[in-house]
Every structure is written in C-alpha cells, then in structure tokens.
N, C-alpha and C. Protein backbone atom coordinates (compact mmCIF):
# COMPACT_ATOMS: atom_id res chain seq x y z
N UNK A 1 0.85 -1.18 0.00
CA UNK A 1 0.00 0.00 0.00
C UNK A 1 0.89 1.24 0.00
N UNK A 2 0.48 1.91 -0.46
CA UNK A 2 1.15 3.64 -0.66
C UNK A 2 0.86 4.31 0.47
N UNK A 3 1.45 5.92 0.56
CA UNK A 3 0.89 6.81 1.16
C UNK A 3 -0.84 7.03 0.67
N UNK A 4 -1.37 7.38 1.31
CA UNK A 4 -3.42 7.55 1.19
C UNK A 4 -3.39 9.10 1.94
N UNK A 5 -3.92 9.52 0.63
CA UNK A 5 -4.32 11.07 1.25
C UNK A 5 -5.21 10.90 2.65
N UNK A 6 -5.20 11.90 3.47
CA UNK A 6 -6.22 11.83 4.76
C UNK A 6 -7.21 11.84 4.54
N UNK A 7 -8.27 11.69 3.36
CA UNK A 7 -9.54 11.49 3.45
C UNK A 7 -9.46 10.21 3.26
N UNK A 8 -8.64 9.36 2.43
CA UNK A 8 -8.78 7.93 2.15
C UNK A 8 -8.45 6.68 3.29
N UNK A 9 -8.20 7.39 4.48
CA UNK A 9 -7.83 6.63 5.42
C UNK A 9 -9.76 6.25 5.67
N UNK A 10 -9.37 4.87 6.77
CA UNK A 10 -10.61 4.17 7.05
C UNK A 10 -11.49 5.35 7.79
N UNK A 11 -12.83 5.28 7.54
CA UNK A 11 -14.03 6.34 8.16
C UNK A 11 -14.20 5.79 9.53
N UNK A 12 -13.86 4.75 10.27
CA UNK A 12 -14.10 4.13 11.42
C UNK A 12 -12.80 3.14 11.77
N UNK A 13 -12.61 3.61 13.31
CA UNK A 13 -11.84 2.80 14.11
C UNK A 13 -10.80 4.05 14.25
N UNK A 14 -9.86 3.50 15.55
CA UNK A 14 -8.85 4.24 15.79
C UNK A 14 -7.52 4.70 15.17
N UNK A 15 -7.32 5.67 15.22
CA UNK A 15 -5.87 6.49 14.57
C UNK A 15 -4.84 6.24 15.79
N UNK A 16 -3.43 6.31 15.20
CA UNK A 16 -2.04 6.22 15.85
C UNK A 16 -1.76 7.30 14.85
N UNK A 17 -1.58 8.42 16.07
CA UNK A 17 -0.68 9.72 15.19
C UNK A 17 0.66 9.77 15.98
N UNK A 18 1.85 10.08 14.66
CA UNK A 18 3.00 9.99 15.10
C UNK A 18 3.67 11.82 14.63
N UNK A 19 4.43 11.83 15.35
CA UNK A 19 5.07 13.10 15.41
C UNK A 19 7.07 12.50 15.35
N UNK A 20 7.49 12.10 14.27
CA UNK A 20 8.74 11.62 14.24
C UNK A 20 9.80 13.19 14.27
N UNK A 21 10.77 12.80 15.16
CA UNK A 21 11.83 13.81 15.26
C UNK A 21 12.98 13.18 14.98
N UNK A 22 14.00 14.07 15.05
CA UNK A 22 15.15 13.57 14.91
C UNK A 22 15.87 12.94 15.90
N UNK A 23 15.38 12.78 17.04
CA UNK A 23 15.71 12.00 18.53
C UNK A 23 14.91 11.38 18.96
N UNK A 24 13.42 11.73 18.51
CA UNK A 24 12.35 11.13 19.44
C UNK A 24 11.27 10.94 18.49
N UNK A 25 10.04 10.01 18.83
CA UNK A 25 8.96 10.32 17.76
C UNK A 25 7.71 10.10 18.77
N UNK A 26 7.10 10.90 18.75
CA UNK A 26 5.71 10.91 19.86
C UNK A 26 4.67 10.33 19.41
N UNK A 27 3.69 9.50 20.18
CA UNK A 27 2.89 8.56 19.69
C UNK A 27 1.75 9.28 20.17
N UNK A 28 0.58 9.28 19.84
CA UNK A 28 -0.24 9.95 20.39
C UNK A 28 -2.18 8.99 19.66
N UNK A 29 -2.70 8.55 19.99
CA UNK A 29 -4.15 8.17 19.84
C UNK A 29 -5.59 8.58 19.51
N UNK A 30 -6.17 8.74 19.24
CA UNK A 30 -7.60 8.68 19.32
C UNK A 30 -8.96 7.39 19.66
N UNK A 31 -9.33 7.51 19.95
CA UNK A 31 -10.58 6.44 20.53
C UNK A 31 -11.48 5.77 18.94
N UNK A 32 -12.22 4.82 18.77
CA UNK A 32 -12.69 4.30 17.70
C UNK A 32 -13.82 5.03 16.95
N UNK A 33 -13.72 5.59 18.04
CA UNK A 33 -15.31 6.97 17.32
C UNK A 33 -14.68 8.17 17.09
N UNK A 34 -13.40 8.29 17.28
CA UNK A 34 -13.01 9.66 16.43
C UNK A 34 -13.15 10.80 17.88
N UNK A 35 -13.59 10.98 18.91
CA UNK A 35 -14.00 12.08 19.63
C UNK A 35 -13.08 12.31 20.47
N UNK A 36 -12.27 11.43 21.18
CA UNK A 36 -11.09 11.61 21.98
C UNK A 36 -10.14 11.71 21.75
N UNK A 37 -9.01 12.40 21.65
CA UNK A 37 -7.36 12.10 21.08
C UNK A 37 -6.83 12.29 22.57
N UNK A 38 -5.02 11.74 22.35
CA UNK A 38 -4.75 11.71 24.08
C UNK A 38 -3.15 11.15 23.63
N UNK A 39 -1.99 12.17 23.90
CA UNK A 39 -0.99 11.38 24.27
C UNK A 39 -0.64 10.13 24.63
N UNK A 40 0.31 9.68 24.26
CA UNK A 40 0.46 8.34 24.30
C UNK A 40 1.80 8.04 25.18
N UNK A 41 2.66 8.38 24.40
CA UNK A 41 4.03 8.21 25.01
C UNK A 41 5.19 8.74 23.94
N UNK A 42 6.48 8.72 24.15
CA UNK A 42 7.28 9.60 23.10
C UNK A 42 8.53 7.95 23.06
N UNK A 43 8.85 7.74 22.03
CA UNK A 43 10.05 6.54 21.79
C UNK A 43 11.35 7.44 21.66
N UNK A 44 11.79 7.14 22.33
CA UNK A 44 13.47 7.78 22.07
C UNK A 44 13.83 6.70 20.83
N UNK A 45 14.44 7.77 19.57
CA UNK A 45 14.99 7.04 18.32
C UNK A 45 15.91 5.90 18.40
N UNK A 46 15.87 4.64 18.29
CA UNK A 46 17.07 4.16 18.16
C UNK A 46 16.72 3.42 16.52
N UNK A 47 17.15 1.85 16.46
CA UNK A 47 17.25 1.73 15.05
C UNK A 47 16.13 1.40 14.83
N UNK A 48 15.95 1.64 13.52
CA UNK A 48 14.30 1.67 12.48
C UNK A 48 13.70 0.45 13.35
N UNK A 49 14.27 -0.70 13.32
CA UNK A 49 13.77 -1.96 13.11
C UNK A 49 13.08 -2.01 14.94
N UNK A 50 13.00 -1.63 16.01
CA UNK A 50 13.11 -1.60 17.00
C UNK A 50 11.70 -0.55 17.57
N UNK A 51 12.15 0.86 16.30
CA UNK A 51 10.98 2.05 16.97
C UNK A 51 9.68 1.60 15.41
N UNK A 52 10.03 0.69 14.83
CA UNK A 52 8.83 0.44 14.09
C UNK A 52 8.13 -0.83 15.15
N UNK A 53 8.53 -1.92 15.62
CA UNK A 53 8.07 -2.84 16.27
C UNK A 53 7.21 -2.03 17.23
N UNK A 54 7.66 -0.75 18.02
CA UNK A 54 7.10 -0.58 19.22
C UNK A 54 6.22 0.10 18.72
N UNK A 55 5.95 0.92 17.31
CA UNK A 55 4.95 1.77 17.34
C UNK A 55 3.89 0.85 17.02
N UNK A 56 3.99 -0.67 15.84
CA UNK A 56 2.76 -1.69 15.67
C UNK A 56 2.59 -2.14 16.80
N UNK A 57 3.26 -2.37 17.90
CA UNK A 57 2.48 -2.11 19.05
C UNK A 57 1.54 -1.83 19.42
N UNK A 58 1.85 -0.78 19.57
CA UNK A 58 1.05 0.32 19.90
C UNK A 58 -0.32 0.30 19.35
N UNK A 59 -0.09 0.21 17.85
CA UNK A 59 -1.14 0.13 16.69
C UNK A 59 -1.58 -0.92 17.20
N UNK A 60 -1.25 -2.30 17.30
CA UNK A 60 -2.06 -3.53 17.04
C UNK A 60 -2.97 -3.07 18.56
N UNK A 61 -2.23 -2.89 19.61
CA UNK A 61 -2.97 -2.64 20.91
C UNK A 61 -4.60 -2.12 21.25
N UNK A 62 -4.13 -1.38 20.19
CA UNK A 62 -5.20 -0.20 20.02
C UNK A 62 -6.22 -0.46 19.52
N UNK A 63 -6.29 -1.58 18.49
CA UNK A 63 -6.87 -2.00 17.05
C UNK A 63 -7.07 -0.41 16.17
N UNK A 64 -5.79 0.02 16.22
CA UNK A 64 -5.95 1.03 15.02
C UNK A 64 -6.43 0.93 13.37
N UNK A 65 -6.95 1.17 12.85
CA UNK A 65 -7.36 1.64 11.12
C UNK A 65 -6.20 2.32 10.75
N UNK A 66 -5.80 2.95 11.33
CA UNK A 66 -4.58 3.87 10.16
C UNK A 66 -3.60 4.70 10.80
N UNK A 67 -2.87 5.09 10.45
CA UNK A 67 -1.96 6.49 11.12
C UNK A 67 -2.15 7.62 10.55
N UNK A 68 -1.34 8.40 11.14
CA UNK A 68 -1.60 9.70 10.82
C UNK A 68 -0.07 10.45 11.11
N UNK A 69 0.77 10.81 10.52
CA UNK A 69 2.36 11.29 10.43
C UNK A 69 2.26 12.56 10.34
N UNK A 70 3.16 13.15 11.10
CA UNK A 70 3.24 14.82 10.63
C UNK A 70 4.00 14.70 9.96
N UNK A 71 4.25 15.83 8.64
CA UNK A 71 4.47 15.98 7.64
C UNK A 71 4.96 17.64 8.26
N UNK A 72 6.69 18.01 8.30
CA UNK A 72 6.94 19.54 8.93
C UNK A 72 7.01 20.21 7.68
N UNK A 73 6.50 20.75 7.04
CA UNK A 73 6.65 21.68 6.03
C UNK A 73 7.00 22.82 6.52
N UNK A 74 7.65 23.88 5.16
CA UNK A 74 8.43 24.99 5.69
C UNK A 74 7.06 26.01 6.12
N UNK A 75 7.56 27.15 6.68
CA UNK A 75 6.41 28.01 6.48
C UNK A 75 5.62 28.42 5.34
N UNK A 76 6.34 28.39 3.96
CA UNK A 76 5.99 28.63 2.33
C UNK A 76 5.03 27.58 2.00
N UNK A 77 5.14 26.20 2.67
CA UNK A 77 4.12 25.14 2.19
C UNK A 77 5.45 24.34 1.58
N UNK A 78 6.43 24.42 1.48
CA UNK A 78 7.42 24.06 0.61
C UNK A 78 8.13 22.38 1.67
N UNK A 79 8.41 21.50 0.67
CA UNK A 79 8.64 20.14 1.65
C UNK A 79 10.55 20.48 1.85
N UNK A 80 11.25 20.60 3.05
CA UNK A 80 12.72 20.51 2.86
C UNK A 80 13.02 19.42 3.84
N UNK A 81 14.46 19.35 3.91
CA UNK A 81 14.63 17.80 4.35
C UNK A 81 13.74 16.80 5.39
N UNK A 82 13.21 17.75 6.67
CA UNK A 82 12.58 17.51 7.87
C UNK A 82 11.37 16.67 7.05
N UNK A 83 10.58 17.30 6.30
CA UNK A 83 9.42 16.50 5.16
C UNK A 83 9.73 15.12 4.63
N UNK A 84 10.95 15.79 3.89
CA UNK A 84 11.37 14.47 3.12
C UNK A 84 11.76 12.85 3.74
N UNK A 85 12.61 13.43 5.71
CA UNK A 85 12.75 12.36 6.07
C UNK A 85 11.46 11.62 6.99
N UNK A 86 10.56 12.63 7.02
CA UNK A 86 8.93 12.14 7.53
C UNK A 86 7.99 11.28 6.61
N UNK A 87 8.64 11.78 5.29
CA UNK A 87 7.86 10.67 4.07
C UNK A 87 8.60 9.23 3.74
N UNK A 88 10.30 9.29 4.18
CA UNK A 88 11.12 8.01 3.98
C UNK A 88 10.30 7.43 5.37
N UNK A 89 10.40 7.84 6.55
CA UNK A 89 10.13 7.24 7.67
C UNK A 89 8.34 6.58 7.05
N UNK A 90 7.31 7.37 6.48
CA UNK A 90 6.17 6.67 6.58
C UNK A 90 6.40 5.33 5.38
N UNK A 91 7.41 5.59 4.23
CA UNK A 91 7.53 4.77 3.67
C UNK A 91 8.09 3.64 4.14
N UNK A 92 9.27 3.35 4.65
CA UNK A 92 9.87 2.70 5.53
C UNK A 92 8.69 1.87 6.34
N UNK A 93 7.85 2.34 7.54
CA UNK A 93 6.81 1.52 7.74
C UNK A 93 5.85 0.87 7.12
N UNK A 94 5.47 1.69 5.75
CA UNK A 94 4.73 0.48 4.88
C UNK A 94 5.32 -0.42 4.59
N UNK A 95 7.04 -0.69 4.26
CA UNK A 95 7.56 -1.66 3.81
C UNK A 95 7.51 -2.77 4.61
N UNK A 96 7.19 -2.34 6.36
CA UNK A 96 6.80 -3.76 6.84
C UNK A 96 5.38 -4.18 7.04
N UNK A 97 4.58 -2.91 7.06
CA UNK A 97 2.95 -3.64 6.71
C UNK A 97 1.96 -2.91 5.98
N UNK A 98 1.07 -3.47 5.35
CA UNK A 98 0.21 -2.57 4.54
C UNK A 98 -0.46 -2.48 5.32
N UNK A 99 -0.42 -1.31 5.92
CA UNK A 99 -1.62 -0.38 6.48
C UNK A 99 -1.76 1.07 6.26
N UNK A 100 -2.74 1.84 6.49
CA UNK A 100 -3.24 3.13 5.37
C UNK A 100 -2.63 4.17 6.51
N UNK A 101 -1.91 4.98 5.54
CA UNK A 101 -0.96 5.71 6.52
C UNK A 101 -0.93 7.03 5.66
N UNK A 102 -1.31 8.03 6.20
CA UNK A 102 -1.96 9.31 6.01
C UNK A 102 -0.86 10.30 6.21
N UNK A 103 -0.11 11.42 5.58
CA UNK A 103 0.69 12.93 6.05
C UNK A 103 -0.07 13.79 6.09
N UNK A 104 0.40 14.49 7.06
CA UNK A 104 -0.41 15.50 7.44
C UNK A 104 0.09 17.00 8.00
N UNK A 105 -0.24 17.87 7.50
CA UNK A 105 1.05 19.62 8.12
C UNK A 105 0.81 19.28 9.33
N UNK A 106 2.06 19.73 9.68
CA UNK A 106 2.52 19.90 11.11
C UNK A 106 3.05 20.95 11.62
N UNK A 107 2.75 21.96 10.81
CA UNK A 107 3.58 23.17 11.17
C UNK A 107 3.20 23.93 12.17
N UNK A 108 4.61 24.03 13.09
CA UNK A 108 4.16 24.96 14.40
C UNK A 108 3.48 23.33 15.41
N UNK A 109 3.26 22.87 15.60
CA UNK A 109 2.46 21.51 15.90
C UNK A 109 3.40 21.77 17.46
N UNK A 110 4.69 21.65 17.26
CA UNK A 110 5.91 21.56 18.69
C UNK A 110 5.81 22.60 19.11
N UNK A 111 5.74 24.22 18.76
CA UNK A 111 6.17 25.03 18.85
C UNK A 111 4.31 25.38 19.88
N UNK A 112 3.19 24.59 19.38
CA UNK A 112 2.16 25.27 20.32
C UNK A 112 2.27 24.22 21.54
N UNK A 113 2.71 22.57 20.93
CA UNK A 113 2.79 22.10 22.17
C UNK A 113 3.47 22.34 23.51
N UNK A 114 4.73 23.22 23.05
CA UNK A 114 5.64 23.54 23.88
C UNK A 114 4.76 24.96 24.60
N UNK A 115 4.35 25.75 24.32
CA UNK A 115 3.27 26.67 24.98
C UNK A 115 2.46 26.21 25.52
N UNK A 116 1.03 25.13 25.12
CA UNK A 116 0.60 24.35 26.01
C UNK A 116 1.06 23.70 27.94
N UNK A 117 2.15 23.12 27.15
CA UNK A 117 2.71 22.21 28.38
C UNK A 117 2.79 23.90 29.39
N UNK A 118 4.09 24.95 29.01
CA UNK A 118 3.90 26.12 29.49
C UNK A 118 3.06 26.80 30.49
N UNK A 119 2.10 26.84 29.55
CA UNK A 119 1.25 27.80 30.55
C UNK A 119 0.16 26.48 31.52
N UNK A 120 0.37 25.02 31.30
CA UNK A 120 0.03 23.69 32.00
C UNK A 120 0.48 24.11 33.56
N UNK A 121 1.95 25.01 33.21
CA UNK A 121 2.70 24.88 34.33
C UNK A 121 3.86 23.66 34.80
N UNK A 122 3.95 23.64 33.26
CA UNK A 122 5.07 21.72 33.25
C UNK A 122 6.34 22.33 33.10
N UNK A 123 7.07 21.82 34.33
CA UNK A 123 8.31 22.70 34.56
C UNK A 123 8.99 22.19 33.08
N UNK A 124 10.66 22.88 32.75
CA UNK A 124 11.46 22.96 31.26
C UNK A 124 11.53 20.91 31.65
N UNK A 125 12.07 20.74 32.63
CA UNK A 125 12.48 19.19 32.62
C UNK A 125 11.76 18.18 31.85
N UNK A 126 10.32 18.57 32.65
CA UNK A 126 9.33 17.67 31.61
C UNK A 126 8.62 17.87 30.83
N UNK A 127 8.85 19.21 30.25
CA UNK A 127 8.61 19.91 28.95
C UNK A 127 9.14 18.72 28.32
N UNK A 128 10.14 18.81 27.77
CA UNK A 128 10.63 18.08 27.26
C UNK A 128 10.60 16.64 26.60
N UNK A 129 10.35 15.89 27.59
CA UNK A 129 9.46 14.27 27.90
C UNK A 129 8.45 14.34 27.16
N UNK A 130 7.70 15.51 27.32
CA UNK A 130 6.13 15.34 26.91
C UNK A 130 5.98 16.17 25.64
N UNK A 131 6.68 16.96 25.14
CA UNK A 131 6.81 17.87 23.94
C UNK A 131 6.49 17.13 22.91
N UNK A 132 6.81 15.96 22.65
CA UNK A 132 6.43 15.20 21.53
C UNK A 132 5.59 14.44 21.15
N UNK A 133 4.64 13.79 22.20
CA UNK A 133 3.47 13.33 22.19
C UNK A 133 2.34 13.95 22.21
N UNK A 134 2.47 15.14 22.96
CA UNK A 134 1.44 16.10 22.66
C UNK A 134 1.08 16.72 21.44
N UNK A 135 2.45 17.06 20.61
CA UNK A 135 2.45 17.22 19.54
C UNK A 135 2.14 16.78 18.29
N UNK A 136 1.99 15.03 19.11
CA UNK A 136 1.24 14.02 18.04
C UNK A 136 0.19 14.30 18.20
N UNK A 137 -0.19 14.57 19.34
CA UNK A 137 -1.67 14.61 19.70
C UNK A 137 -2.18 15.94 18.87
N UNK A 138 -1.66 16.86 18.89
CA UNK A 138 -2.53 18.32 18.38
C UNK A 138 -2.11 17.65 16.94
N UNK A 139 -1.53 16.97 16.23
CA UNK A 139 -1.10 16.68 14.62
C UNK A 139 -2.45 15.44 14.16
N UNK A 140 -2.68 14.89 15.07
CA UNK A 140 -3.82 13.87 14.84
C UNK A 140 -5.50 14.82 15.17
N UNK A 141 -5.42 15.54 16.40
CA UNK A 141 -6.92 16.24 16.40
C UNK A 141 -7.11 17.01 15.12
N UNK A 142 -6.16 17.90 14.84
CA UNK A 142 -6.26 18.62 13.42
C UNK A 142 -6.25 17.71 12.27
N UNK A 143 -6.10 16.60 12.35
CA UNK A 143 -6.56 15.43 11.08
C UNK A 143 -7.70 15.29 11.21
N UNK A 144 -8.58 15.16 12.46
CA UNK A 144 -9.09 14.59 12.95
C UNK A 144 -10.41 15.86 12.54
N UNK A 145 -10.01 16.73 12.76
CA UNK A 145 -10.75 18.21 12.20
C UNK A 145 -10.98 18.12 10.82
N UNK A 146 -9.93 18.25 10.17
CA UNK A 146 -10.26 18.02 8.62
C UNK A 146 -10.90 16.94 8.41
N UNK A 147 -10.91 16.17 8.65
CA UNK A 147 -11.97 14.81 8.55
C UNK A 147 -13.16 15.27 8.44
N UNK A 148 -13.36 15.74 9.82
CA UNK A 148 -15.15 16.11 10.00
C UNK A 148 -15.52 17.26 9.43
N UNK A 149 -14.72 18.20 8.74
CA UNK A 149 -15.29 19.13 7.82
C UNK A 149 -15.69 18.92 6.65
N UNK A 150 -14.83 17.73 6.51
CA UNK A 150 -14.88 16.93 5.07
C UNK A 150 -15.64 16.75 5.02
N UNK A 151 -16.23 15.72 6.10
CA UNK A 151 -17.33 14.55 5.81
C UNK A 151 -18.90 15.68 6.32
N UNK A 152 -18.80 16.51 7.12
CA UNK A 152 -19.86 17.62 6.91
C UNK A 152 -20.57 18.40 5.39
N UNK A 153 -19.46 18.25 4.77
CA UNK A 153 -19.32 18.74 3.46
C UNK A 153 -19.80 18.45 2.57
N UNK A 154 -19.63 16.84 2.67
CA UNK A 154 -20.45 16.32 1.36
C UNK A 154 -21.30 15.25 1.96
C-alpha cells in the first residue's frame, strides 16, 4: 500500500498519530469513534527496526485503522529535508505492513505544544518528555478536524 491522502484513510476505528523527530517520535491516539485524542508516550529514536516494532504495538494494541504522520513543512508550504525524512520514515513503515498511513502539516504543531505544556505549568524538565506526544496529539486532532469538515461537506 502507498501513502493515502487523509480522506482515504478508514471512516471508522482508531488512529495512531506519530510526530517523528530527529531524537524522538511521539505517539499519540484517538478512541474508535473519532472524539477523543490523548498522548500516548514519546520513543526515544534508536534503530528503524526496533521504533517500528514498538509503534505496531502500539497500533495492534489499540486496534488502530490507520496512522496519521506529521508531515513539517516549511512556512511557504514548501517540503525541505525535515518533510522528506517524515515521508522516507512513513515509507519505511509500509515496507513492513500494509496499512493506510496518512501525512499530514505539522507546522508549528511543537512550537504550540511547547506553549501548552507552558502555561500547564510543566516545569522545562518535563517539557521536554512530553513535547512530543502532545504534539502528536494536536497533529492527529487537526486530522481529525479536517476529517469532519470533510465529511460535513459532502
């Protein structure tokens, strides 16, 4: 299976949204009806073969339908490396299973989570820890948004 634009992902069952960094990649959920999203946990990077096992994990755990990847585009809309290695990384996971795996902008996504946690009152230490799952999390509700405008739509 290919990348699937975000409308072509399944209309029912749960999402695994990922927020991949260059150290860390934050896992973050939604519930089977679409209404809840919720941090998950953040994987510190090590090799492919290791942070893909733990995220189908995650997925199979869940009984997820699909993912959902941030996709960091520049501010212009323009894809530069950060993009490019978010589209090898979603490719890379299809190569070990066909399942429907969605990109999605992410821009600014860290930069509000890190304000969030902030004004939470989450001291810099565990800012940090949690910066990236949250970030999955606001990268999957805003999928999760476009979805239902979509499907309002037509």
């Amino acid at each position: 299976m290919a990348l699937v634009p975000l409308n072509e992902l399944p209309r029912i069952g749960a999402l695994l949204g990922l927020d991949p960094g260059g150290r860390r990649i934050g896992l973050a959920a939604c519930d089977p009806d679409r209404i809840l999203c919720a941090p998950v946990r953040t994987l510190t990077r090590g090799k492919f073969a290791q942070d893909a096992a733990e995220i189908f994990a995650e997925y199979d755990q869940r009984g997820c339908a699909g993912m959902v990847i941030g996709l960091p585009l520049n501010m212009d809309g323009t894809e530069g490396p950060r993009a490019q290695s978010a589209r090898a990384f979603a490719r890379n996971l299809l190569k070990l299973r066909d399942t429907p795996i969605a990109l999605h902008d992410e821009r600014l996504s860290s930069a509000e989570a890190h304000e969030k946690l902030r004004e939470g009152g989450v001291r810099a230490a565990r800012r940090k820890a949690a910066v990236d799952q949250l970030a999955a999390a606001l990268i999957l509700e805003d999928a999760l948004r476009h979805l239902a405008a979509e499907s309002a739509g037509s």
